[in-house]
C-alpha atoms as a PDB file:
ATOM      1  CA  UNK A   1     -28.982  47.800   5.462  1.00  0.00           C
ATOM      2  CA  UNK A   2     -30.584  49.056   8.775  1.00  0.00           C
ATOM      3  CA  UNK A   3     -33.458  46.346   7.774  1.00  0.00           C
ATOM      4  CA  UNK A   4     -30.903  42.981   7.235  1.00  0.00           C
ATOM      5  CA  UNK A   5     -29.272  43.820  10.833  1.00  0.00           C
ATOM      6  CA  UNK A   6     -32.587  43.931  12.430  1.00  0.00           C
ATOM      7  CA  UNK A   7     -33.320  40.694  10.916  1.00  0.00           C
ATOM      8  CA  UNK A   8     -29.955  39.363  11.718  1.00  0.00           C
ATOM      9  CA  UNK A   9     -30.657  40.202  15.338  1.00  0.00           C
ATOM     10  CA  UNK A  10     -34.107  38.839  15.446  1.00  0.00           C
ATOM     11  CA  UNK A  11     -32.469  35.558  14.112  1.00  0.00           C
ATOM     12  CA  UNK A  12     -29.910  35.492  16.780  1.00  0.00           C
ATOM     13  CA  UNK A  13     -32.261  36.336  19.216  1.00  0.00           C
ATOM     14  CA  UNK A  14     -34.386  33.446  18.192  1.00  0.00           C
ATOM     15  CA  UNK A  15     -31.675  30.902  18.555  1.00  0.00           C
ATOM     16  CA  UNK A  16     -30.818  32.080  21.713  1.00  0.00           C
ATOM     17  CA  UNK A  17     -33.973  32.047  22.894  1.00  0.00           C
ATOM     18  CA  UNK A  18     -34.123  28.693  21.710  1.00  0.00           C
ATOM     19  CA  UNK A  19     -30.936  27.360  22.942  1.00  0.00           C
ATOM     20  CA  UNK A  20     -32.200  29.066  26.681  1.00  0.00           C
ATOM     21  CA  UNK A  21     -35.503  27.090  26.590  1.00  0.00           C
ATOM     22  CA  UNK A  22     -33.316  23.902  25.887  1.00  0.00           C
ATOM     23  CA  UNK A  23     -30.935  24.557  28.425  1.00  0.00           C
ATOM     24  CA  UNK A  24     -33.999  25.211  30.913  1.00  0.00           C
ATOM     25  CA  UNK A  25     -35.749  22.001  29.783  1.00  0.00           C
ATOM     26  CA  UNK A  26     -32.647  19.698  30.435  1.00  0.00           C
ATOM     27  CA  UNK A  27     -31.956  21.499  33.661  1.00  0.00           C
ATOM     28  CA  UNK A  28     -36.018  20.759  34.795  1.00  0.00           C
ATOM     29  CA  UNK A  29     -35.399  17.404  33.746  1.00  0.00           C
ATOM     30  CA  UNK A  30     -32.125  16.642  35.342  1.00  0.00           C
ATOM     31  CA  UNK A  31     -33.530  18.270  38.462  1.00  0.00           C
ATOM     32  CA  UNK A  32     -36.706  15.589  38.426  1.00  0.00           C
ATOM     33  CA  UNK A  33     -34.597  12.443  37.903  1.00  0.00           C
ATOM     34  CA  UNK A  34     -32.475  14.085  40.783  1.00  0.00           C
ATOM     35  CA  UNK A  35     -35.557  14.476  42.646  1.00  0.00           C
ATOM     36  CA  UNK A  36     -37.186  10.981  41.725  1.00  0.00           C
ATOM     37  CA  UNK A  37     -33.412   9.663  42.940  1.00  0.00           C
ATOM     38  CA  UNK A  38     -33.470  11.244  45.713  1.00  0.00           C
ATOM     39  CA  UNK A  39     -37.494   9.701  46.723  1.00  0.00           C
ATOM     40  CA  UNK A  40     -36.979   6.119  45.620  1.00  0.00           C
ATOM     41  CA  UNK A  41     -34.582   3.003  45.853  1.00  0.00           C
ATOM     42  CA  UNK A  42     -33.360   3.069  42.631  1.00  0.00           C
ATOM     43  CA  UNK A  43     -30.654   2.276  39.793  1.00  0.00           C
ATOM     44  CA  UNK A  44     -31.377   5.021  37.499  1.00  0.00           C
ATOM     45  CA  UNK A  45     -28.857   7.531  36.432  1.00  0.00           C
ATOM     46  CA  UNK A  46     -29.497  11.293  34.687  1.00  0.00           C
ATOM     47  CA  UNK A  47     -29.603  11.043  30.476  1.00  0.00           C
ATOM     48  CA  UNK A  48     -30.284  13.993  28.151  1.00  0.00           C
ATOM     49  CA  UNK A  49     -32.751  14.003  25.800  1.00  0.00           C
ATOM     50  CA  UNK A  50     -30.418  16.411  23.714  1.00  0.00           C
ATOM     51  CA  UNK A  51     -26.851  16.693  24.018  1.00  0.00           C
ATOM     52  CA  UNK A  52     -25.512  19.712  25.343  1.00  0.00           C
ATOM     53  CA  UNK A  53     -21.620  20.272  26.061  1.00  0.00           C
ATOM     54  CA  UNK A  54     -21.822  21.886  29.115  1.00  0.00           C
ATOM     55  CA  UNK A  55     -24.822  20.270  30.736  1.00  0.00           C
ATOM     56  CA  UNK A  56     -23.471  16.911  29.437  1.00  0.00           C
ATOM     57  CA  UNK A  57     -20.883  17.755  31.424  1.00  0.00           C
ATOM     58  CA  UNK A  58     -22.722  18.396  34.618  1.00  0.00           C
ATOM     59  CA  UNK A  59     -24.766  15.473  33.910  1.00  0.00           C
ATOM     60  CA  UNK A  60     -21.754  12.814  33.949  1.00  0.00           C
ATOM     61  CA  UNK A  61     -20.044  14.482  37.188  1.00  0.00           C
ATOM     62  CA  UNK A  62     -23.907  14.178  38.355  1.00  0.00           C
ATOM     63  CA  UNK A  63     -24.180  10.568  38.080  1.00  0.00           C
ATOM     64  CA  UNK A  64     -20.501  10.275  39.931  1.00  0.00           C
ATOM     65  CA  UNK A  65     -21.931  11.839  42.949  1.00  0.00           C
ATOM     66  CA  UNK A  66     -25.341   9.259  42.735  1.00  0.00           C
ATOM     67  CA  UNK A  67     -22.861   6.464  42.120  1.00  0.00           C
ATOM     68  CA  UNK A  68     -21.048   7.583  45.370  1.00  0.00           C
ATOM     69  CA  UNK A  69     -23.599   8.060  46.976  1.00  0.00           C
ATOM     70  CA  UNK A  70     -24.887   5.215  46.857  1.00  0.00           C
ATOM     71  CA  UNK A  71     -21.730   2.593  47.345  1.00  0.00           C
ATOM     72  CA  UNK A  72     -21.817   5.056  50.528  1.00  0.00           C
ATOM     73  CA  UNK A  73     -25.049   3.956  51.447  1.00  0.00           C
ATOM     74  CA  UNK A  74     -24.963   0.587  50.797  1.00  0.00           C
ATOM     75  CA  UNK A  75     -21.530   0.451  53.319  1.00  0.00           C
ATOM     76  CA  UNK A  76     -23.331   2.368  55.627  1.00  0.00           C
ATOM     77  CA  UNK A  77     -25.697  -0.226  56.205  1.00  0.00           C
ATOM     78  CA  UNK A  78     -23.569  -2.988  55.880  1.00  0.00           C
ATOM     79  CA  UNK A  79     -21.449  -1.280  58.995  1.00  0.00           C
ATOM     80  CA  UNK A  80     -25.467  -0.644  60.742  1.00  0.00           C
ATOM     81  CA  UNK A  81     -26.042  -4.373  60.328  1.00  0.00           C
ATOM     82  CA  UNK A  82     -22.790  -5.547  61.717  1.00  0.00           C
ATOM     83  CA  UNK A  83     -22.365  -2.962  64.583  1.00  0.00           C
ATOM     84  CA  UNK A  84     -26.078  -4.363  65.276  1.00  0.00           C
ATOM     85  CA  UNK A  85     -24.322  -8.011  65.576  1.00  0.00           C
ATOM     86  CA  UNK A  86     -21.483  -6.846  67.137  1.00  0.00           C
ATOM     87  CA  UNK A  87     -23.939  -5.663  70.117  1.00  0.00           C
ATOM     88  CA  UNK A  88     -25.713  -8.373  70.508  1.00  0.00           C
ATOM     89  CA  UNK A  89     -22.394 -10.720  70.715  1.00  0.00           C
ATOM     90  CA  UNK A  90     -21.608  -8.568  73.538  1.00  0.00           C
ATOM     91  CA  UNK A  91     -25.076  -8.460  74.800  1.00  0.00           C
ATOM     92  CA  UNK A  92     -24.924 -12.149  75.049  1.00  0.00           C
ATOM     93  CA  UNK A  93     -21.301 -12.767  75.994  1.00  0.00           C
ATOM     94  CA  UNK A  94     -22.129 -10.995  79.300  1.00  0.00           C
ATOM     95  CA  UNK A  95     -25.579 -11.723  79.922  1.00  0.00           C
ATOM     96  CA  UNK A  96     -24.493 -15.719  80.200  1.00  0.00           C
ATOM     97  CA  UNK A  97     -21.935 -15.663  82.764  1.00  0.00           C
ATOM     98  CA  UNK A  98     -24.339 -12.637  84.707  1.00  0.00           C
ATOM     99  CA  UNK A  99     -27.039 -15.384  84.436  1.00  0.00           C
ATOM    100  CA  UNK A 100     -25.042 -18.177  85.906  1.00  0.00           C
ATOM    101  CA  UNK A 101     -24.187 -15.749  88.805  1.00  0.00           C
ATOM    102  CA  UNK A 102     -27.126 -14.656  89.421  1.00  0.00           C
ATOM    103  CA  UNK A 103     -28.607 -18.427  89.228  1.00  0.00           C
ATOM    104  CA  UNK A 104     -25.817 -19.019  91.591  1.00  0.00           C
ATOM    105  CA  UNK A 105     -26.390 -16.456  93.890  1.00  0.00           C
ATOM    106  CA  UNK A 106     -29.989 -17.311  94.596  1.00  0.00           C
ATOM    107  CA  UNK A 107     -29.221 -21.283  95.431  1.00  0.00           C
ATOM    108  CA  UNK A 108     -26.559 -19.826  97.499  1.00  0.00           C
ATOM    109  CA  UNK A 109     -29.386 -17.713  99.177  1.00  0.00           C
ATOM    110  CA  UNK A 110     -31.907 -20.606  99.731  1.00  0.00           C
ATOM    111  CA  UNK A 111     -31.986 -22.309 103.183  1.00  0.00           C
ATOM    112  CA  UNK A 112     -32.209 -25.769 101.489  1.00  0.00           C
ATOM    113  CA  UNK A 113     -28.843 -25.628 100.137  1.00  0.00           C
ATOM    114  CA  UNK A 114     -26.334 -27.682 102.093  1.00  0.00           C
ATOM    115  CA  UNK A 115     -23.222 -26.241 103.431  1.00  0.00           C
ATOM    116  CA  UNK A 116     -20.805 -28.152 101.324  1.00  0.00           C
ATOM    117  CA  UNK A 117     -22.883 -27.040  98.011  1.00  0.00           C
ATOM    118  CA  UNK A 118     -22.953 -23.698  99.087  1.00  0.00           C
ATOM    119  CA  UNK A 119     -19.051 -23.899  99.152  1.00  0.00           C
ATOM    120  CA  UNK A 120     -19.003 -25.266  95.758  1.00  0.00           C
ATOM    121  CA  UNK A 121     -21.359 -22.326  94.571  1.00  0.00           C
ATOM    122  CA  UNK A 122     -19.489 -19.857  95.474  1.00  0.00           C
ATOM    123  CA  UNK A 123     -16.046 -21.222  93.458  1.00  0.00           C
ATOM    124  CA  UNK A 124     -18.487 -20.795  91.065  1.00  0.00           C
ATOM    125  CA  UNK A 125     -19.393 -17.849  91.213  1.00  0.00           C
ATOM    126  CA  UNK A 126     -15.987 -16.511  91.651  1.00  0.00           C
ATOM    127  CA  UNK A 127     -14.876 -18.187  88.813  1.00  0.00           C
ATOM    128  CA  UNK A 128     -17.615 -17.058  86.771  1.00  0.00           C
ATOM    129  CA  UNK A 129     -16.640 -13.147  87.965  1.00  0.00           C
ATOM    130  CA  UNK A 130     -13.310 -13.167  87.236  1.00  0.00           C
ATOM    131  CA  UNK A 131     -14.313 -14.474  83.588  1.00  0.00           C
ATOM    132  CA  UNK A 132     -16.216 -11.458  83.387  1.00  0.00           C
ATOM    133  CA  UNK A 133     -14.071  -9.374  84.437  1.00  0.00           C
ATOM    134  CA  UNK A 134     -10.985 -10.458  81.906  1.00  0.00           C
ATOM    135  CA  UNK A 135     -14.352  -9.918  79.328  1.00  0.00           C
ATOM    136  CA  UNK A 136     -14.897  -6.257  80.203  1.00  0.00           C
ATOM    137  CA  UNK A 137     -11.034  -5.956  80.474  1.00  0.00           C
ATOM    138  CA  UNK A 138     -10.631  -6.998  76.682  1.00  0.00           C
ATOM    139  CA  UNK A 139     -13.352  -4.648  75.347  1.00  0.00           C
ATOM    140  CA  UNK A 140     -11.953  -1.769  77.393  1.00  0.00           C
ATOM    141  CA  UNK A 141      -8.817  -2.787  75.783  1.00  0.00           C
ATOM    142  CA  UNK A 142      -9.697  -2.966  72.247  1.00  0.00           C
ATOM    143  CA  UNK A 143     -11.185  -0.076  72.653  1.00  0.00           C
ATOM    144  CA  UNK A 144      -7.970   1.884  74.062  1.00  0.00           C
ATOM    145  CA  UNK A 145      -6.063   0.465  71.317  1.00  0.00           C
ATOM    146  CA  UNK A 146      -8.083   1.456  68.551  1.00  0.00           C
ATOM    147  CA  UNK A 147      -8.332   5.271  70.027  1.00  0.00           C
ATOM    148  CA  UNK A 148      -5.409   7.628  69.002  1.00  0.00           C
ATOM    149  CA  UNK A 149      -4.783   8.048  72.428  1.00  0.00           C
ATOM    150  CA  UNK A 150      -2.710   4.461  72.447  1.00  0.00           C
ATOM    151  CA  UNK A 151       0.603   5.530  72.144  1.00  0.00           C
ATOM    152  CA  UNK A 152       3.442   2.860  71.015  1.00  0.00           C
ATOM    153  CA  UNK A 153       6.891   3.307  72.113  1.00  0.00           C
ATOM    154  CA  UNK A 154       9.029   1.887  69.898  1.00  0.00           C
ATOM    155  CA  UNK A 155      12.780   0.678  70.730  1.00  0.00           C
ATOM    156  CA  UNK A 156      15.115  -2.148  69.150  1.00  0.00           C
ATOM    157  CA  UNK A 157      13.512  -5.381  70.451  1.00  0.00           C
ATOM    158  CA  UNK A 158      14.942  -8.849  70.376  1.00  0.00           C
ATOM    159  CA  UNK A 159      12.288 -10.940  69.460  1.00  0.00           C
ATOM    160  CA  UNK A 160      13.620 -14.432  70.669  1.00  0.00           C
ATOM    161  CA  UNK A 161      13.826 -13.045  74.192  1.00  0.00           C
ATOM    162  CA  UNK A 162      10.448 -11.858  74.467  1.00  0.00           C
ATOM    163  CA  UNK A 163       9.023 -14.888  72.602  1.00  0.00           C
ATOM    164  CA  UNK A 164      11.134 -16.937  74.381  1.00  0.00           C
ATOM    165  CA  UNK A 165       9.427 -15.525  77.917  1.00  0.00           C
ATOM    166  CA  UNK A 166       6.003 -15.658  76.851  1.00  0.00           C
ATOM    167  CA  UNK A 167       6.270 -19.334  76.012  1.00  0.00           C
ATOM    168  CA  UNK A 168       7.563 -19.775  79.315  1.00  0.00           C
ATOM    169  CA  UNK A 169       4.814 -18.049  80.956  1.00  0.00           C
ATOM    170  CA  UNK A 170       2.255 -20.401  79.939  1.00  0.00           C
ATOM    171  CA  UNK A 171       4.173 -23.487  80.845  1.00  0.00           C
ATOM    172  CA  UNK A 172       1.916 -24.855  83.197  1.00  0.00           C
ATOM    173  CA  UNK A 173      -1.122 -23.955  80.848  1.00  0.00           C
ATOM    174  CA  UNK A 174       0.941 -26.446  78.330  1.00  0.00           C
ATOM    175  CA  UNK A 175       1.047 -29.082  80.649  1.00  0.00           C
ATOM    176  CA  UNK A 176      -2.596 -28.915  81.952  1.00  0.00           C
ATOM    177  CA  UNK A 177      -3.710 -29.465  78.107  1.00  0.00           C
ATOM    178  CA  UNK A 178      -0.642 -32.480  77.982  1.00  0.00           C
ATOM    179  CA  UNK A 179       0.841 -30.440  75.471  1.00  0.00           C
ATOM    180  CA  UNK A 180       4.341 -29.500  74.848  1.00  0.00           C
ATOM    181  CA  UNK A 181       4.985 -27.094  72.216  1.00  0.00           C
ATOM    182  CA  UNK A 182       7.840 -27.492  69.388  1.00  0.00           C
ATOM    183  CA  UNK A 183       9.425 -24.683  69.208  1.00  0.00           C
ATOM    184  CA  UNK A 184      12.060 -23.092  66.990  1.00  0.00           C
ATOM    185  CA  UNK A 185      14.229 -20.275  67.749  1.00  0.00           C
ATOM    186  CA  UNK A 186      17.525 -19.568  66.143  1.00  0.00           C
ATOM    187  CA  UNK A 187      20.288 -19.118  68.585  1.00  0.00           C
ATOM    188  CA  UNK A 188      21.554 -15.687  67.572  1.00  0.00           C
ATOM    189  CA  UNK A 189      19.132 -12.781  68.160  1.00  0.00           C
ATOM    190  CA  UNK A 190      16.411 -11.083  66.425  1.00  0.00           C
ATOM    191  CA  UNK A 191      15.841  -7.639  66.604  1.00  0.00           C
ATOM    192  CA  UNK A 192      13.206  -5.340  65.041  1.00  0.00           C
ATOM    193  CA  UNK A 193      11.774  -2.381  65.786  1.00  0.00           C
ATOM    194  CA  UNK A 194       8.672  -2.658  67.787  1.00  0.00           C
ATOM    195  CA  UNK A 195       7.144  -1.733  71.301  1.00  0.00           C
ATOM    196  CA  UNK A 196       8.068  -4.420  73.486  1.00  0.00           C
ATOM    197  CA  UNK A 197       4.662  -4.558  75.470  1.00  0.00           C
ATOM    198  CA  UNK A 198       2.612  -4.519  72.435  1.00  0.00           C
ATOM    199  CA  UNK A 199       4.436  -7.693  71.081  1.00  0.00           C
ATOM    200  CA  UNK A 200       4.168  -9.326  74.558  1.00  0.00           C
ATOM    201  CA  UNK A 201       0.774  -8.898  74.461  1.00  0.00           C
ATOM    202  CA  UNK A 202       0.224 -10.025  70.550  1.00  0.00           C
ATOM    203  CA  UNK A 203       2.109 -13.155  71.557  1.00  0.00           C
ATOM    204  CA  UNK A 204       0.301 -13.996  74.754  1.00  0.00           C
ATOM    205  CA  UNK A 205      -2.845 -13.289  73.192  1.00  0.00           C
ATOM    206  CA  UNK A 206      -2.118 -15.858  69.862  1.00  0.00           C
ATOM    207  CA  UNK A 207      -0.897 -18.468  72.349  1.00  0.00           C
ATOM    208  CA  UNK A 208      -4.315 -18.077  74.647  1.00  0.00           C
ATOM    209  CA  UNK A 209      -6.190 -18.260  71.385  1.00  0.00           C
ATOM    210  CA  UNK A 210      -4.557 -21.704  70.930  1.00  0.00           C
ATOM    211  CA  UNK A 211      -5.126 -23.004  74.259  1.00  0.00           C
ATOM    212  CA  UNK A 212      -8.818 -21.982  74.298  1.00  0.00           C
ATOM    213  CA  UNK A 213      -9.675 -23.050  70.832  1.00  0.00           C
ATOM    214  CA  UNK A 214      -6.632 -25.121  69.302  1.00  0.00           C
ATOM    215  CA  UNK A 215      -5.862 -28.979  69.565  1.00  0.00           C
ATOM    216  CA  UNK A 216      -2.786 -31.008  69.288  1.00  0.00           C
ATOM    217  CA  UNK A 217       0.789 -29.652  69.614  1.00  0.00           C
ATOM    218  CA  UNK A 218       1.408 -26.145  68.569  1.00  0.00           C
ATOM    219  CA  UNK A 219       4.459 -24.931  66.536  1.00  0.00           C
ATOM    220  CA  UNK A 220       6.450 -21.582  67.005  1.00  0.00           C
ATOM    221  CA  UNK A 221       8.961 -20.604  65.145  1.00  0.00           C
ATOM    222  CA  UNK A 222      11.052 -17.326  64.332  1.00  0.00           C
ATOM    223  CA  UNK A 223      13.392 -16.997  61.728  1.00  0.00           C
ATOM    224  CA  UNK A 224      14.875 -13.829  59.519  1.00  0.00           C
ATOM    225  CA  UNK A 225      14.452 -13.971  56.101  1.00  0.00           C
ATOM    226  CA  UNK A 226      16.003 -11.683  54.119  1.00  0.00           C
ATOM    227  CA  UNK A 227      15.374  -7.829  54.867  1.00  0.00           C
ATOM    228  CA  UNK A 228      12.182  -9.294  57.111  1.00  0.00           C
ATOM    229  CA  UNK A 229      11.623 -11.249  60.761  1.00  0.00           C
ATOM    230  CA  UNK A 230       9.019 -13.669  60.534  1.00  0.00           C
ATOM    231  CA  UNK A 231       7.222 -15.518  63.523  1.00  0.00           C
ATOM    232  CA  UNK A 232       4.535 -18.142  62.916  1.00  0.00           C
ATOM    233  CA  UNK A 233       2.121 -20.170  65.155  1.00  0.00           C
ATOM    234  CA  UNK A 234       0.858 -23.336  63.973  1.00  0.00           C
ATOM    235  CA  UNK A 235      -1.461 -25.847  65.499  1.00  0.00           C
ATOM    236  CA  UNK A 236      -4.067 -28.583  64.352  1.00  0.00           C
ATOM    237  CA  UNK A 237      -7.504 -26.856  63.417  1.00  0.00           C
ATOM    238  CA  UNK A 238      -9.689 -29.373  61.899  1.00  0.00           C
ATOM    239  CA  UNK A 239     -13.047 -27.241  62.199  1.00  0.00           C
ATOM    240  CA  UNK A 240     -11.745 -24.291  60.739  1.00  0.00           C
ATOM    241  CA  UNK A 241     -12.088 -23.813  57.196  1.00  0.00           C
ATOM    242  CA  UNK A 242     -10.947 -21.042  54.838  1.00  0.00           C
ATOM    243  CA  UNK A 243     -14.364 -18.928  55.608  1.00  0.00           C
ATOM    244  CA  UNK A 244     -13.758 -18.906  59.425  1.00  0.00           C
ATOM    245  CA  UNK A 245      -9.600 -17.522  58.576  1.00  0.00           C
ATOM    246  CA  UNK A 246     -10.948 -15.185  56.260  1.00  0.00           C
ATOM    247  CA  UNK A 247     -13.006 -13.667  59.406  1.00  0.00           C
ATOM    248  CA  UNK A 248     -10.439 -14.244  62.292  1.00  0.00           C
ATOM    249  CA  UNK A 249      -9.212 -11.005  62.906  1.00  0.00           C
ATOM    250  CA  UNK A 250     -12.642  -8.811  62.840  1.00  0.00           C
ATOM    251  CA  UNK A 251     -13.392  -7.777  66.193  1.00  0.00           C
ATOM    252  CA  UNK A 252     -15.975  -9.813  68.264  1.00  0.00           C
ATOM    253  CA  UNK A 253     -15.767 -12.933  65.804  1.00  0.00           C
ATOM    254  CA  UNK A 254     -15.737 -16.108  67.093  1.00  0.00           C
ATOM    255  CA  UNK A 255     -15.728 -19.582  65.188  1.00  0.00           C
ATOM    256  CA  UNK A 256     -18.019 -20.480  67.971  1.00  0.00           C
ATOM    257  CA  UNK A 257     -21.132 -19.891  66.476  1.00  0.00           C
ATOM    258  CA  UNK A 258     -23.262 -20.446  69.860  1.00  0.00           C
ATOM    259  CA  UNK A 259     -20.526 -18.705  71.705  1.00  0.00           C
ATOM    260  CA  UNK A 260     -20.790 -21.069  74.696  1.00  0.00           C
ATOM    261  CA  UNK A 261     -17.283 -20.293  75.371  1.00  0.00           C
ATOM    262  CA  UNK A 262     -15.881 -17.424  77.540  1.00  0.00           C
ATOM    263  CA  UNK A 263     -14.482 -15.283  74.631  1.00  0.00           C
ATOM    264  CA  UNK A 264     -14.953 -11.897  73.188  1.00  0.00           C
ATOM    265  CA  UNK A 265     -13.471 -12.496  69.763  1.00  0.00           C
ATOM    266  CA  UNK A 266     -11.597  -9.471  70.475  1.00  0.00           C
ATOM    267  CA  UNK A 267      -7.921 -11.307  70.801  1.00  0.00           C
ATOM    268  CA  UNK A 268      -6.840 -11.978  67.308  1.00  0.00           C
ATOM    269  CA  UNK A 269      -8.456  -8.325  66.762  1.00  0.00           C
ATOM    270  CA  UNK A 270      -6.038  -6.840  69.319  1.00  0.00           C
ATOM    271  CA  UNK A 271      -3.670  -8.978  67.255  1.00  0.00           C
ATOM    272  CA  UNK A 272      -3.559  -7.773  64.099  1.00  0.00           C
ATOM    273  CA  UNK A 273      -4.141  -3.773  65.662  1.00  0.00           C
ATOM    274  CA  UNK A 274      -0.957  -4.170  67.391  1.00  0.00           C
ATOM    275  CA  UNK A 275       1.057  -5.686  64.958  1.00  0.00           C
ATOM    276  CA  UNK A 276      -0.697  -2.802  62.227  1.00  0.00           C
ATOM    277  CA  UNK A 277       0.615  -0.304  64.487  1.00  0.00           C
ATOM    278  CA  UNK A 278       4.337  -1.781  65.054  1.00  0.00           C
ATOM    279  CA  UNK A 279       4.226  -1.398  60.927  1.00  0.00           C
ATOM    280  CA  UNK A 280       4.185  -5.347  60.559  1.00  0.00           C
ATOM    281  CA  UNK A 281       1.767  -7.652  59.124  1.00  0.00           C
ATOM    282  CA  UNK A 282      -0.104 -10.797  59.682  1.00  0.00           C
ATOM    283  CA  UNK A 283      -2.055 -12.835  58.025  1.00  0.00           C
ATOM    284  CA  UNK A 284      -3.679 -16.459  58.770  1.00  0.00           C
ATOM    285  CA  UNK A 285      -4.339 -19.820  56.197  1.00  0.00           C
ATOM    286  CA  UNK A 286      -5.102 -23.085  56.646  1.00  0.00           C
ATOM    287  CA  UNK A 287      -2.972 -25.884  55.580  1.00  0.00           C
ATOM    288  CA  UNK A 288      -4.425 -29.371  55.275  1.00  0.00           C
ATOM    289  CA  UNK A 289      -6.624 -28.549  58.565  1.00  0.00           C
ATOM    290  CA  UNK A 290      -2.964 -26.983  60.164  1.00  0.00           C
ATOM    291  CA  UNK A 291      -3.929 -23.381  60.954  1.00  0.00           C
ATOM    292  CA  UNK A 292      -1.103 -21.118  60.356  1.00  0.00           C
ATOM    293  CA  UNK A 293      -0.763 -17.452  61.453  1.00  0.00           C
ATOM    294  CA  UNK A 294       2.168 -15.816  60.174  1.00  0.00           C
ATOM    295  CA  UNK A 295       3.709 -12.445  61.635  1.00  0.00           C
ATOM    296  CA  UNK A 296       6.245 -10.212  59.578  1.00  0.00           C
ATOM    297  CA  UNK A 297       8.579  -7.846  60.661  1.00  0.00           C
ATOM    298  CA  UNK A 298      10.688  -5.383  58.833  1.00  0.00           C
ATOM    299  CA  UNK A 299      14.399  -6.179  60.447  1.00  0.00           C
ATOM    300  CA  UNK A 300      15.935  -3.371  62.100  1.00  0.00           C
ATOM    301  CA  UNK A 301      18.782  -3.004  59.770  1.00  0.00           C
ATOM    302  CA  UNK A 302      16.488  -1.175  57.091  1.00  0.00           C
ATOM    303  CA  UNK A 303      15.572   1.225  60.100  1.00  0.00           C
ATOM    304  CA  UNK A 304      19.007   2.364  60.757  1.00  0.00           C
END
């Protein structure tokens, strides 16, 4: 009896034994396709040679993590190679009006200049500063806005009033570009729940976007439609196609590829942040080459 447990024990010992120096081997192995990973650009993923519960297991939750890792890394550089963009937009959209000052400044400084050109120069130059200036002022705005430290203060806001005033604000802008804009705005008011400023500021901005960039008459119009507000801006955009709306609202993107123009790309980007923060949304199409950008509100009924 004494001789069949010994034997019973030797066999158990043996299996474990065997079943350690399998567990060992897949272990070493998983670690070296970790390893190899780890070293090299590659789509491989951990498989046993034999198929163990535990370490199958591991293995699956394993190849989670490399899958993760490496959507992570791929949208790391994705964000590396546009924040390298992104700088070099706003590399160039300041070294070109600095250039033309600085071009300026030197014909200004030469005794060969007449007194009439030198005149002429500097309205140039001034113009040229303040254009950087309003620059710097929209990236150290964008910049405030997306920080935590922007704070919205939110009251009941009638929206026809404050449309209503921005559109009046730019009056003269209108009639410099012999454009008068149709606009539609119900006679009883509007109200939703938003920061005032903030939607001053969204509106101004969309309008300025149209005057810089837009041709033909524009179209605003607010109406309520059901439980929501909506507020739209429409204007002829021939050159924009569905690529270019599908891009309008990233920050520093401009459908002015050579970016001769004074602009940051950062005012349909304040846009949208603003109108994200007041809990609304916004989106932007093109209709048979009429450019549409549509703003919706919650009313302020659902808030009470």
């Amino acid at each position: 009896m004494l001789w069949l447990i010994i034997i019973m024990l030797i066999l158990v010992i043996g299996v474990l034994s065997a079943y350690i120096l399998l567990y060992k081997r897949e272990i070493r192995s998983i670690v070296n396709r970790l390893q190899f990973i780890r070293e090299h650009d590659t789509n491989k993923k951990i498989n046993l040679q034999i198929k163990v519960k535990e370490i199958n297991e591991l293995a699956i939750q394993l190849n989670h993590l490399i899958n993760y890792y490496k959507t992570e890394k791929i949208a790391i550089s994705k964000a590396e190679h546009k924040f390298k963009e992104e700088i070099t937009n706003i590399s160039h959209d300041l070294r070109t009006p600095l250039t033309s000052i600085a071009g300026y400044v030197q014909m200004l400084e030469s005794e060969n200049t007449p007194a009439e050109k030198k005149a002429e120069y500097y309205n140039i130059i001034r113009r040229r500063i303040d254009t950087l200036v309003k620059m710097l002022d929209e990236f150290f705005e964008f910049a405030r806005i997306e920080s935590d430290e922007y704070v919205l203060q939110f009251e009941k806001v009638n929206v026809n009033n404050v449309l209503a005033d921005v559109i009046s604000m730019f009056y003269y802008d209108f009639l410099s570009k012999c454009e008068e804009p149709s606009i539609q705005i119900p006679s009883n008011p509007i109200y939703i729940h938003a920061d005032k400023d903030a939607l001053k500021r969204v509106f101004q901005n969309l309008i300025k976007n149209y005057l810089n960039h837009g041709t033909r008459k524009i179209s605003i119009s607010a109406k309520e439609e059901e439980n929501h507000v909506c507020i739209s801006f429409k204007n002829y955009a021939p050159d924009i196609d569905n690529t270019d709306v599908e891009k309008l609202f990233q920050r520093f993107y401009t459908a002015d590829k050579s970016r001769t123009k004074s602009s940051t790309g950062l005012g349909l980007a304040i846009v949208k942040n603003l109108i994200t923060k007041m809990n609304g949304k916004i989106k932007a199409e093109v209709e048979d080459s009429i450019l549409v950008i549509s703003i919706t509100f919650n009313r302020l009924e659902i808030f009470k």
